[in-house]
N, C-alpha and C. Protein backbone atom coordinates (compact mmCIF):
# COMPACT_ATOMS: atom_id res chain seq x y z
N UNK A 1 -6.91 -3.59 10.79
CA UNK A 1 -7.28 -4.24 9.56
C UNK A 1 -6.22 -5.28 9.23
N UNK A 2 -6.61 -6.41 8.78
CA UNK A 2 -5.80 -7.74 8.29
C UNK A 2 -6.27 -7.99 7.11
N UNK A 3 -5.54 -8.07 6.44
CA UNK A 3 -5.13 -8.88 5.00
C UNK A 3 -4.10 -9.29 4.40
N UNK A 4 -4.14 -10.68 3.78
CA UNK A 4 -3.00 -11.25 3.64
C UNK A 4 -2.27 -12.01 4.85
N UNK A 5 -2.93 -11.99 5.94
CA UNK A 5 -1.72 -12.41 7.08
C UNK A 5 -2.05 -11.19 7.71
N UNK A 6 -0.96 -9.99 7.01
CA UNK A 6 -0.38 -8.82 7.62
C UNK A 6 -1.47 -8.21 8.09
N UNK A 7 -0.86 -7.00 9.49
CA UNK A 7 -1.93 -6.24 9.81
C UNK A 7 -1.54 -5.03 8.98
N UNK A 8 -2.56 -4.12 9.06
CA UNK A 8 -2.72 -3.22 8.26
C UNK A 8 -2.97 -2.00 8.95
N UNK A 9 -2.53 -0.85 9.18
CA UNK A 9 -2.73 0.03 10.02
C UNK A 9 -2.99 1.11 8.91
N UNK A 10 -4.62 1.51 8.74
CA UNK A 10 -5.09 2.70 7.70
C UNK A 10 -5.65 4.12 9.09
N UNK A 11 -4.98 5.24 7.86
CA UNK A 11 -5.26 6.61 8.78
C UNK A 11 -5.29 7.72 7.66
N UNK A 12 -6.13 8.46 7.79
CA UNK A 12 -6.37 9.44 6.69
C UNK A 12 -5.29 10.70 7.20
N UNK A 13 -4.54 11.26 5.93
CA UNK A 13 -3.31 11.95 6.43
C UNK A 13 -4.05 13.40 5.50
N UNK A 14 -3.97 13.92 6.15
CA UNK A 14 -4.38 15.42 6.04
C UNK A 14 -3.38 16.10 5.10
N UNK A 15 -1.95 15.67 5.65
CA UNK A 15 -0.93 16.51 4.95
C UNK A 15 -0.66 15.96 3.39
N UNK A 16 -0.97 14.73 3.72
CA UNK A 16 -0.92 13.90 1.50
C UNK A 16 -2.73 13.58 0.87
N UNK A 17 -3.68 14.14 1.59
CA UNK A 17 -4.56 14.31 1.44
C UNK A 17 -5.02 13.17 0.88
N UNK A 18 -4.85 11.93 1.36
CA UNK A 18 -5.05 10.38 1.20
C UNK A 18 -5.06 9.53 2.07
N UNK A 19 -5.81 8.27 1.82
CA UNK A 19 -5.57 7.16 3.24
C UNK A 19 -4.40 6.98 3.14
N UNK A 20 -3.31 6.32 4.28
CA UNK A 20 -2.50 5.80 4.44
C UNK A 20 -2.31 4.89 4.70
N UNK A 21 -1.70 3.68 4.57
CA UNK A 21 -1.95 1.73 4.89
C UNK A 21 -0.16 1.81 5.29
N UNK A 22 -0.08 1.31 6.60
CA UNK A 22 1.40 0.89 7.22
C UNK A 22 1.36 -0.76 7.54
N UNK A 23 2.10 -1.45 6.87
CA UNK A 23 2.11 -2.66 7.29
C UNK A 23 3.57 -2.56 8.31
N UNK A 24 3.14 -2.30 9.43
CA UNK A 24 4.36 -2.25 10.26
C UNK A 24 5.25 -4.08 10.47
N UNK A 25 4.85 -5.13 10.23
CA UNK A 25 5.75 -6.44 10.11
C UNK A 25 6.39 -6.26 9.19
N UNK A 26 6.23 -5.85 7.59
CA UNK A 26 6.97 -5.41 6.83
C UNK A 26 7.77 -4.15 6.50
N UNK A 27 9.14 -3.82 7.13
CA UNK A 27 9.75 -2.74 7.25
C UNK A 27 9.78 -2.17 6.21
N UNK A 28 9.04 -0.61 6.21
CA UNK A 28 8.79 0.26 4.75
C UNK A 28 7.89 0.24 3.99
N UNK A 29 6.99 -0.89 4.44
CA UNK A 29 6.01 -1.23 3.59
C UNK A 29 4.91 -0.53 3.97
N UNK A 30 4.48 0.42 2.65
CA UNK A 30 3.47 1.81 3.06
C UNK A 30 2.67 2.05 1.37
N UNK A 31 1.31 2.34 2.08
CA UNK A 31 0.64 2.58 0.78
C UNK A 31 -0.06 3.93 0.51
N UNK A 32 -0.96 3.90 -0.22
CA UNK A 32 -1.48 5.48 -0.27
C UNK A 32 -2.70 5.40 -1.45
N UNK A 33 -3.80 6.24 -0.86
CA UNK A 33 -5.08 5.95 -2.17
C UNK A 33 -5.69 7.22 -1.45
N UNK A 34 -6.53 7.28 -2.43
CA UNK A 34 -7.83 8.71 -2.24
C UNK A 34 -8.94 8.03 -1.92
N UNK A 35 -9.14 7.07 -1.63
CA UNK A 35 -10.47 5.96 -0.88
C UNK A 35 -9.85 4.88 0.13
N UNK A 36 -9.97 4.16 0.99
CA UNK A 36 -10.23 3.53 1.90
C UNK A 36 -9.68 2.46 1.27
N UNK A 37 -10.38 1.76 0.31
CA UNK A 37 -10.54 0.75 -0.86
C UNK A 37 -9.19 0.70 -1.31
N UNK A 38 -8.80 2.07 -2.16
CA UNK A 38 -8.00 2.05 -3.04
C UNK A 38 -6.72 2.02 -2.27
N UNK A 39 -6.38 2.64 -1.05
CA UNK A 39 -5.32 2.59 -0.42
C UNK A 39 -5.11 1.11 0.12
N UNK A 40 -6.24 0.34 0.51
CA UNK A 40 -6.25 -1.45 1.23
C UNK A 40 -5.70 -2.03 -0.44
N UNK A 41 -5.97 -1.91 -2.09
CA UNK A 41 -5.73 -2.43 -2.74
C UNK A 41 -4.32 -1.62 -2.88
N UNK A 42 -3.62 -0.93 -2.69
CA UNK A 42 -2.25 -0.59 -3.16
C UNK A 42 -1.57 -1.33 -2.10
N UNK A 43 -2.49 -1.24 -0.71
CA UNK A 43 -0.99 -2.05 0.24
C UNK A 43 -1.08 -3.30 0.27
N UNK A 44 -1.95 -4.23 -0.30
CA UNK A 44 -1.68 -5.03 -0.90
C UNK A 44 -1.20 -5.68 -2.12
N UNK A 45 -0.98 -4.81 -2.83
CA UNK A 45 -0.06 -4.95 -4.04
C UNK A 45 1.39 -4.50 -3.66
N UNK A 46 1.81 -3.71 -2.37
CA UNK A 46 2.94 -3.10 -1.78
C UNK A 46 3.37 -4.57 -1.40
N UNK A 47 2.53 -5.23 -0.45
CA UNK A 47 3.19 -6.64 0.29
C UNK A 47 3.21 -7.26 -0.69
N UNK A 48 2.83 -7.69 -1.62
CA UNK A 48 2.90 -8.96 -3.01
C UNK A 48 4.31 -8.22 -3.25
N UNK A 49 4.51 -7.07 -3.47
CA UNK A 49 6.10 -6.62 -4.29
C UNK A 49 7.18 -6.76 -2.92
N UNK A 50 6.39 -6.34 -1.35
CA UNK A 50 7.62 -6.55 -0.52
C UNK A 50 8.37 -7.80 -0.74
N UNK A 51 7.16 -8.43 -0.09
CA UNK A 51 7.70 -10.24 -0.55
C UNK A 51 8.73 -10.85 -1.74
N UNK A 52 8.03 -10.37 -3.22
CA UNK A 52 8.76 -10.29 -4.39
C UNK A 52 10.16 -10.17 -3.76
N UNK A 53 10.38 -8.77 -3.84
CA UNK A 53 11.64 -8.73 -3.60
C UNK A 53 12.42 -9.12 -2.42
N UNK A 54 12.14 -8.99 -1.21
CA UNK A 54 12.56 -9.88 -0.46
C UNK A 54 13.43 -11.61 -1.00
N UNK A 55 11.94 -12.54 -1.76
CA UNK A 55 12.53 -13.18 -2.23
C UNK A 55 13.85 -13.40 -3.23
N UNK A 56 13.64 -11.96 -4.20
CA UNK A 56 14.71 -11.95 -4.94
C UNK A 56 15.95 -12.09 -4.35
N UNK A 57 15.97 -11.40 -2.90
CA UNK A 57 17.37 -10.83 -2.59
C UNK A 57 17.74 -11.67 -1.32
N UNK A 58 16.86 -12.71 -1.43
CA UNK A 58 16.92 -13.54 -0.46
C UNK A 58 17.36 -13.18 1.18
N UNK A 59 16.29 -12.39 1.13
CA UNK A 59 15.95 -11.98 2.99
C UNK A 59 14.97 -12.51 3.39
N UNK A 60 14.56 -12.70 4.80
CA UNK A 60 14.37 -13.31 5.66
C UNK A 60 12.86 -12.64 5.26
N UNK A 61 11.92 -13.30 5.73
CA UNK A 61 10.31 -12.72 5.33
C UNK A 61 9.22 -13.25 6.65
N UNK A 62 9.25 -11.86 7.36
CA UNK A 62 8.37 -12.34 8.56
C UNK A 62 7.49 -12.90 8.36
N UNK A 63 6.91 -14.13 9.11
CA UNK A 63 5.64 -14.59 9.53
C UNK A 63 4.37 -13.52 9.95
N UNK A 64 3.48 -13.51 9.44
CA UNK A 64 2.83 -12.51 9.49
C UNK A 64 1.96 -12.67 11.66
N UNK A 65 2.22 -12.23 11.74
CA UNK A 65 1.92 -12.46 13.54
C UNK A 65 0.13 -12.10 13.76
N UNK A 66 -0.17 -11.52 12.86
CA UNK A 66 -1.29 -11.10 13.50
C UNK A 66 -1.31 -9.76 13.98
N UNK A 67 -2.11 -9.86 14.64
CA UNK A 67 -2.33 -8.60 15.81
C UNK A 67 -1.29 -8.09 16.22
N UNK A 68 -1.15 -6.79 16.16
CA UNK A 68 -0.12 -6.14 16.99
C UNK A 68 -0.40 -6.01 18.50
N UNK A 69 0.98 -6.18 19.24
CA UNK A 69 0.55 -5.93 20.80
C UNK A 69 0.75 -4.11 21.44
N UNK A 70 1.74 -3.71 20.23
CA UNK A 70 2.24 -2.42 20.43
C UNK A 70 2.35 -2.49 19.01
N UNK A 71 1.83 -1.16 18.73
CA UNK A 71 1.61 -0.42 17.49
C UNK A 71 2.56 1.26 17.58
């Protein structure tokens, strides 16, 4: 899944009993919802705040690549 640029890696986690959204280009950047939907709209509100702060603290902010070749 892509949005924003970023890819989006969603997987339903048994153990937090919610989807999970990993934007692996953005280090840490992880979301979580009880729908499909709701977890794609938190990890995109996760990357709007990675970015945010990133900018604040003035670090470097990957180019979003696309496709992963290794996940």
């Amino acid at each position: 899944m892509k949005q924003n640029g970023y890819e989006m890696i969603i997987w339903w986690s048994e153990e937090d009993d919610a989807y999970v959204v990993d934007v692996p280009e953005l280090p840490g950047c992880m979301a979580h919802g009880a729908t499909r939907q709701a977890a794609l709209r938190n990890a995109e509100d996760a990357i709007k705040f990675w970015i945010k702060t990133a900018k604040a603290d003035r670090k470097e902010i990957p180019q979003p690549r696309g496709r992963l070749l290794v996940a």
